[in-house]
PDB file of N, CA and C in Angstrom:
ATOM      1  N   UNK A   1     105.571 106.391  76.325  1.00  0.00           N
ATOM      2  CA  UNK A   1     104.695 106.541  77.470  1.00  0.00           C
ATOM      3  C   UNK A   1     103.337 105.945  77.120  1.00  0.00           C
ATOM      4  N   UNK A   2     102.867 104.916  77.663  1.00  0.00           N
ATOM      5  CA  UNK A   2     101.506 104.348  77.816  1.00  0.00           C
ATOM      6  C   UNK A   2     100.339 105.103  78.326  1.00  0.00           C
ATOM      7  N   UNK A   3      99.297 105.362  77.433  1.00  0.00           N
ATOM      8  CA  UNK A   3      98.220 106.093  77.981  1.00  0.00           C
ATOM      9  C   UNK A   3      96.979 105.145  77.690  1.00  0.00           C
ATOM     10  N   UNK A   4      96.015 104.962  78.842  1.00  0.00           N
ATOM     11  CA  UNK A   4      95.321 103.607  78.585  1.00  0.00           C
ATOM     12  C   UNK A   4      93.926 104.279  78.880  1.00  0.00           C
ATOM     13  N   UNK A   5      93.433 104.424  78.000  1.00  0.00           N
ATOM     14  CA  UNK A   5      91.561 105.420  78.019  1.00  0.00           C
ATOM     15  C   UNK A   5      90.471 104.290  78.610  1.00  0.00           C
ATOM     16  N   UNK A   6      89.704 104.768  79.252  1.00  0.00           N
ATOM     17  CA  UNK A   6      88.641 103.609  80.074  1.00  0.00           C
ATOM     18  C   UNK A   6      87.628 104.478  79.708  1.00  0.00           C
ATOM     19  N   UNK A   7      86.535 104.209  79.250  1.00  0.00           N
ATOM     20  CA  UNK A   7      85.743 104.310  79.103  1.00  0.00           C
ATOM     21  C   UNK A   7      84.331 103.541  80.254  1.00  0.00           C
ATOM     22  N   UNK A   8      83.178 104.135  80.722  1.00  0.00           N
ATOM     23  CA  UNK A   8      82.962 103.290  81.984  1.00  0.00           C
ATOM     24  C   UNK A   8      81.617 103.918  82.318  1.00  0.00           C
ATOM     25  N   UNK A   9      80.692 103.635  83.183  1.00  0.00           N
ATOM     26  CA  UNK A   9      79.833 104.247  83.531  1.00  0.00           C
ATOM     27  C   UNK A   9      80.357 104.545  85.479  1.00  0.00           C
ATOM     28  N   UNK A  10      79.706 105.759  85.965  1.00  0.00           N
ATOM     29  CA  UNK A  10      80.680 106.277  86.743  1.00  0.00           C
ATOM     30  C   UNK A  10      80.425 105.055  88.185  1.00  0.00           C
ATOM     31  N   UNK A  11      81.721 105.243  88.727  1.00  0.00           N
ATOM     32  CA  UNK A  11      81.953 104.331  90.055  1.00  0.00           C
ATOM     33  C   UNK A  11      82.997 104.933  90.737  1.00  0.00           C
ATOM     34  N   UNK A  12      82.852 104.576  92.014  1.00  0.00           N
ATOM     35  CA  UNK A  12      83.491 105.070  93.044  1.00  0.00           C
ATOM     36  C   UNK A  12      84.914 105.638  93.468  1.00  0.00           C
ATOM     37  N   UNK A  13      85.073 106.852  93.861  1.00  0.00           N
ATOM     38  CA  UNK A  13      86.471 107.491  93.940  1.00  0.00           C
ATOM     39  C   UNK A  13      87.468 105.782  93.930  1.00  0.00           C
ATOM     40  N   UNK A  14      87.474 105.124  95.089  1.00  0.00           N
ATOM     41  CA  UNK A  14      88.037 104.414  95.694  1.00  0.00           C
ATOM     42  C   UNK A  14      88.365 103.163  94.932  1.00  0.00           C
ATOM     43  N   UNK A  15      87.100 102.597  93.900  1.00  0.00           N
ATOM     44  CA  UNK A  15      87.105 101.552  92.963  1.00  0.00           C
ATOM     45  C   UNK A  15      88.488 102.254  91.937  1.00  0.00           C
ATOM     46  N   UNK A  16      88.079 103.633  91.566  1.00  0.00           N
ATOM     47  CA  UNK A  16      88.724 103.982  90.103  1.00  0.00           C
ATOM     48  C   UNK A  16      89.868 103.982  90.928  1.00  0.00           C
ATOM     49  N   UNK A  17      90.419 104.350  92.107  1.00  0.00           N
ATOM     50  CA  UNK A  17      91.885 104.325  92.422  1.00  0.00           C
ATOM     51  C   UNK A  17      92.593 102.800  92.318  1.00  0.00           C
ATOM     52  N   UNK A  18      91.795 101.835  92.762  1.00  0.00           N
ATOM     53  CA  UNK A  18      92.509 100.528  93.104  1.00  0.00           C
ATOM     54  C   UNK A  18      92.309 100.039  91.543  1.00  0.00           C
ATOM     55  N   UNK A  19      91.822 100.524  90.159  1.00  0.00           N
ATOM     56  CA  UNK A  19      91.571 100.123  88.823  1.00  0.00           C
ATOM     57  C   UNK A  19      93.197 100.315  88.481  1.00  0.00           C
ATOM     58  N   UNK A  20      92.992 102.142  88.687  1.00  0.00           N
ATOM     59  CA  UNK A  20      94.537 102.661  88.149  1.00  0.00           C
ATOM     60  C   UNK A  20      95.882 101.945  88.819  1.00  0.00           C
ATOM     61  N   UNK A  21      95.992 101.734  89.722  1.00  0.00           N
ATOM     62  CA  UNK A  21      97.326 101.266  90.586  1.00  0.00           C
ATOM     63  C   UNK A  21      97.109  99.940  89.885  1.00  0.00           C
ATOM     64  N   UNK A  22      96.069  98.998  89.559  1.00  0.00           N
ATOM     65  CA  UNK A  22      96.711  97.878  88.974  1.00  0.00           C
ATOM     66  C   UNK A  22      97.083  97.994  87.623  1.00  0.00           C
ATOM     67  N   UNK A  23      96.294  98.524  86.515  1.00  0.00           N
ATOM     68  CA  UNK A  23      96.579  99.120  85.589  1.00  0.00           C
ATOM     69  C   UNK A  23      98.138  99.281  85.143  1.00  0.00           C
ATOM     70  N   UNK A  24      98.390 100.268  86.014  1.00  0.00           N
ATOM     71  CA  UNK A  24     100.008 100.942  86.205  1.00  0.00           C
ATOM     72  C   UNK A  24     100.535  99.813  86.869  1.00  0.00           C
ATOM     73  N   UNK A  25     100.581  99.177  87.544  1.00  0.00           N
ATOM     74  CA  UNK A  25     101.543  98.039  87.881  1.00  0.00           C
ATOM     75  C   UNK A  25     101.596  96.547  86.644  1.00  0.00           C
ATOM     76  N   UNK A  26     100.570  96.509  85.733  1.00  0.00           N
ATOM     77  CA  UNK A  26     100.673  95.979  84.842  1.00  0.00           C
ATOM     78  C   UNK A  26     101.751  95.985  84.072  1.00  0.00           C
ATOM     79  N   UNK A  27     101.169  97.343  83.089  1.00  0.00           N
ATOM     80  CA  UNK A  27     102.374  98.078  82.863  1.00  0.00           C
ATOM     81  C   UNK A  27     103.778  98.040  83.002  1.00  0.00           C
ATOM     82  N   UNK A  28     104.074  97.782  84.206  1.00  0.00           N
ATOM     83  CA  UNK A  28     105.660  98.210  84.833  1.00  0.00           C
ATOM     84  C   UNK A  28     106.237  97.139  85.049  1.00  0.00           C
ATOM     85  N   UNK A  29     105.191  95.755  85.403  1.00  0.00           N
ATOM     86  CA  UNK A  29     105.565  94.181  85.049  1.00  0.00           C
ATOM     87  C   UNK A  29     105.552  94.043  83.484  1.00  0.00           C
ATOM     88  N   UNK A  30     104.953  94.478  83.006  1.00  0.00           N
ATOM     89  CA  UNK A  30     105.001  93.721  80.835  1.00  0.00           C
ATOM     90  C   UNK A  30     105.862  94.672  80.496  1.00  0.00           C
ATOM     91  N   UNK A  31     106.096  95.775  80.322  1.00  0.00           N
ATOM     92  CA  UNK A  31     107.094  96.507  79.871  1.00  0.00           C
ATOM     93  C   UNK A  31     108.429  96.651  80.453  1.00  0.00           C
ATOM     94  N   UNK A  32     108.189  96.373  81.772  1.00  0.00           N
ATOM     95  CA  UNK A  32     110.148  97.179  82.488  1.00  0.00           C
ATOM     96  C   UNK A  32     109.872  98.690  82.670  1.00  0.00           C
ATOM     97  N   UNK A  33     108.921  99.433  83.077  1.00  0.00           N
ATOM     98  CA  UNK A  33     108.972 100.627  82.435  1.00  0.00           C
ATOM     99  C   UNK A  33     109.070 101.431  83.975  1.00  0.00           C
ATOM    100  N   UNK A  34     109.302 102.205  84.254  1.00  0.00           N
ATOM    101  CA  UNK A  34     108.391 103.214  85.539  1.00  0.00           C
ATOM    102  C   UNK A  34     107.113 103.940  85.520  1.00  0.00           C
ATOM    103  N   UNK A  35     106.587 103.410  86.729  1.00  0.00           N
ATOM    104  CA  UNK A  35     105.307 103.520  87.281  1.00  0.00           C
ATOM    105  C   UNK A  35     105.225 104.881  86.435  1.00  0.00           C
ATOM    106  N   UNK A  36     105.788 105.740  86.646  1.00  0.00           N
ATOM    107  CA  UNK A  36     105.635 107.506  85.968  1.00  0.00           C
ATOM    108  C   UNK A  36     105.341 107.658  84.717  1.00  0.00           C
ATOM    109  N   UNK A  37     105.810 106.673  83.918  1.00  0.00           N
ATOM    110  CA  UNK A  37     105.240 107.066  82.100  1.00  0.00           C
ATOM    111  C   UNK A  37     104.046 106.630  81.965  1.00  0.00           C
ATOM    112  N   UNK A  38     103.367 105.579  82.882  1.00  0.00           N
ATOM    113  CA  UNK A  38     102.176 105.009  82.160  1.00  0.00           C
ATOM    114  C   UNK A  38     100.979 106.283  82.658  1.00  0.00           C
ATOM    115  N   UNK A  39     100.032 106.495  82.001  1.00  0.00           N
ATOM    116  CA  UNK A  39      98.627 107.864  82.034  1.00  0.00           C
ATOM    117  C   UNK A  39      97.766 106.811  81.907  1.00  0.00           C
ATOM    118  N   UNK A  40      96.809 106.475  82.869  1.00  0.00           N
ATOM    119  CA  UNK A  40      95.634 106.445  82.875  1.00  0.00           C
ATOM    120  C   UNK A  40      94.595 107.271  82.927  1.00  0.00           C
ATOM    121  N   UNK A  41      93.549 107.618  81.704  1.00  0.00           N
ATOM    122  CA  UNK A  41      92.620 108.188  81.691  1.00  0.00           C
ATOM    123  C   UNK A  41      91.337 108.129  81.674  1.00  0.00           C
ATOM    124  N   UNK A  42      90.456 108.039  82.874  1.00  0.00           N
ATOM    125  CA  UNK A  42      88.730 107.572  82.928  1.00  0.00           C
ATOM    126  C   UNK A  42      87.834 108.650  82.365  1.00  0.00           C
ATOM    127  N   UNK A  43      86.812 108.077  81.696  1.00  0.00           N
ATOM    128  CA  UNK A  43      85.884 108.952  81.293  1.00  0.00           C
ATOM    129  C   UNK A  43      84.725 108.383  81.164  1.00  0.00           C
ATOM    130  N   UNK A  44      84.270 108.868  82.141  1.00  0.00           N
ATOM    131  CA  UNK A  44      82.978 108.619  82.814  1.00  0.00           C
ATOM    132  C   UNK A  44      81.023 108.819  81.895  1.00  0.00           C
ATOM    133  N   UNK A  45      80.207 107.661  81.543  1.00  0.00           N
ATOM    134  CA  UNK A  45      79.753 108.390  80.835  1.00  0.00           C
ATOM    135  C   UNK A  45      78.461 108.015  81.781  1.00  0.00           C
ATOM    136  N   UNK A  46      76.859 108.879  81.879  1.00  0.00           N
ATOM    137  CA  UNK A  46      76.290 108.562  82.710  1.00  0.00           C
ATOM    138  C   UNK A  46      75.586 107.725  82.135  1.00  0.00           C
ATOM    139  N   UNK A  47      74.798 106.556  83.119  1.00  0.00           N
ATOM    140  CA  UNK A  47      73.570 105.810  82.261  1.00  0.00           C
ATOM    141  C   UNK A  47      72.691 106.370  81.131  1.00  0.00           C
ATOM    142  N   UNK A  48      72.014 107.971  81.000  1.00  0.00           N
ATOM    143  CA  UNK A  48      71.453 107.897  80.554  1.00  0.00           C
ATOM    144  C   UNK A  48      72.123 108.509  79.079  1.00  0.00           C
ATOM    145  N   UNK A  49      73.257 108.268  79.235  1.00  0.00           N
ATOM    146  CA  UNK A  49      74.135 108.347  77.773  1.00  0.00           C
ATOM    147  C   UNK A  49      74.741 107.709  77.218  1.00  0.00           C
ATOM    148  N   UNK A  50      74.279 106.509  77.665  1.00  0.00           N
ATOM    149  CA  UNK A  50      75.126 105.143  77.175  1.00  0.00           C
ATOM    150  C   UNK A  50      73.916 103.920  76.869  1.00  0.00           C
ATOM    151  N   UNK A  51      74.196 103.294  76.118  1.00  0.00           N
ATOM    152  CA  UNK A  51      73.194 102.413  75.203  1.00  0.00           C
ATOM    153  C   UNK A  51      73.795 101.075  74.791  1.00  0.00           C
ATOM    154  N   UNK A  52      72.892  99.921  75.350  1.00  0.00           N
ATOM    155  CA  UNK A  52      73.316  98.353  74.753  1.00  0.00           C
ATOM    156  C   UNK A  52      71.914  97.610  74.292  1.00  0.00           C
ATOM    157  N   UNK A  53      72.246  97.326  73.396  1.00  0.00           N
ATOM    158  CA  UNK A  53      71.450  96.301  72.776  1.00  0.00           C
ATOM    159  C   UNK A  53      69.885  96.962  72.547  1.00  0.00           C
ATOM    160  N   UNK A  54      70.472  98.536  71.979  1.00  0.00           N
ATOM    161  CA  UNK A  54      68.791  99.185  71.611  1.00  0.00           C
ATOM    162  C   UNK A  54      68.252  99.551  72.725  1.00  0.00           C
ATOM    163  N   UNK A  55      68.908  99.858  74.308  1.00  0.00           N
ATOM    164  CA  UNK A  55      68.092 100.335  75.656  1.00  0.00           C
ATOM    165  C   UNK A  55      69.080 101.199  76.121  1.00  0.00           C
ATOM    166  N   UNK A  56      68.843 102.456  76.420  1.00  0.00           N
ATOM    167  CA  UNK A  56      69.576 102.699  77.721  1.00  0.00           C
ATOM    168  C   UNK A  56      69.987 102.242  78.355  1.00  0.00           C
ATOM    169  N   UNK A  57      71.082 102.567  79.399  1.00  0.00           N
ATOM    170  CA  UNK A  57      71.374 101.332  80.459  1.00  0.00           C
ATOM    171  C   UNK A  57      70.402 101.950  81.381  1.00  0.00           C
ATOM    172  N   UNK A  58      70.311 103.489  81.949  1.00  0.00           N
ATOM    173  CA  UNK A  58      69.028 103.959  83.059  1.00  0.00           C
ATOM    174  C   UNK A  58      68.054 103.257  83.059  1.00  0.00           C
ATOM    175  N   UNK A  59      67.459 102.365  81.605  1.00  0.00           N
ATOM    176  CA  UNK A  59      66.613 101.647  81.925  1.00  0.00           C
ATOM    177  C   UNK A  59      66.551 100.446  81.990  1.00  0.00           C
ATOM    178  N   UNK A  60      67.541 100.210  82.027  1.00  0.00           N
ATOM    179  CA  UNK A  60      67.619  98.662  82.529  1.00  0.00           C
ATOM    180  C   UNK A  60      67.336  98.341  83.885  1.00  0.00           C
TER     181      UNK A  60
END
């Protein structure tokens, strides 16, 4: 069973649904597998807990 962790800063009910359905249809084209074994899991972190290049992203 495929479990595929995303890591992300947060976005929209509607974005993260149309992420997962391609995700999982990936999946089910490269492997042969059913839609049902693959787990996608998002975890959401907010701007002001996430950091590139020595800045916050909030302050970018």
């Amino acid at each position: 069973m495929p479990v595929v962790t995303i890591l992300q800063g947060p976005r929209d009910v509607e974005l993260k649904r149309d992420l997962v359905a391609r995700i999982t249809d990936a999946f089910v084209d490269a492997y042969k597998i059913p839609a049902e074994t693959v787990q996608v899991w998002i975890t959401e972190t907010p701007a002001d807990s996430w950091a590139a290049a020595g800045k916050l992203i909030a302050d970018s």
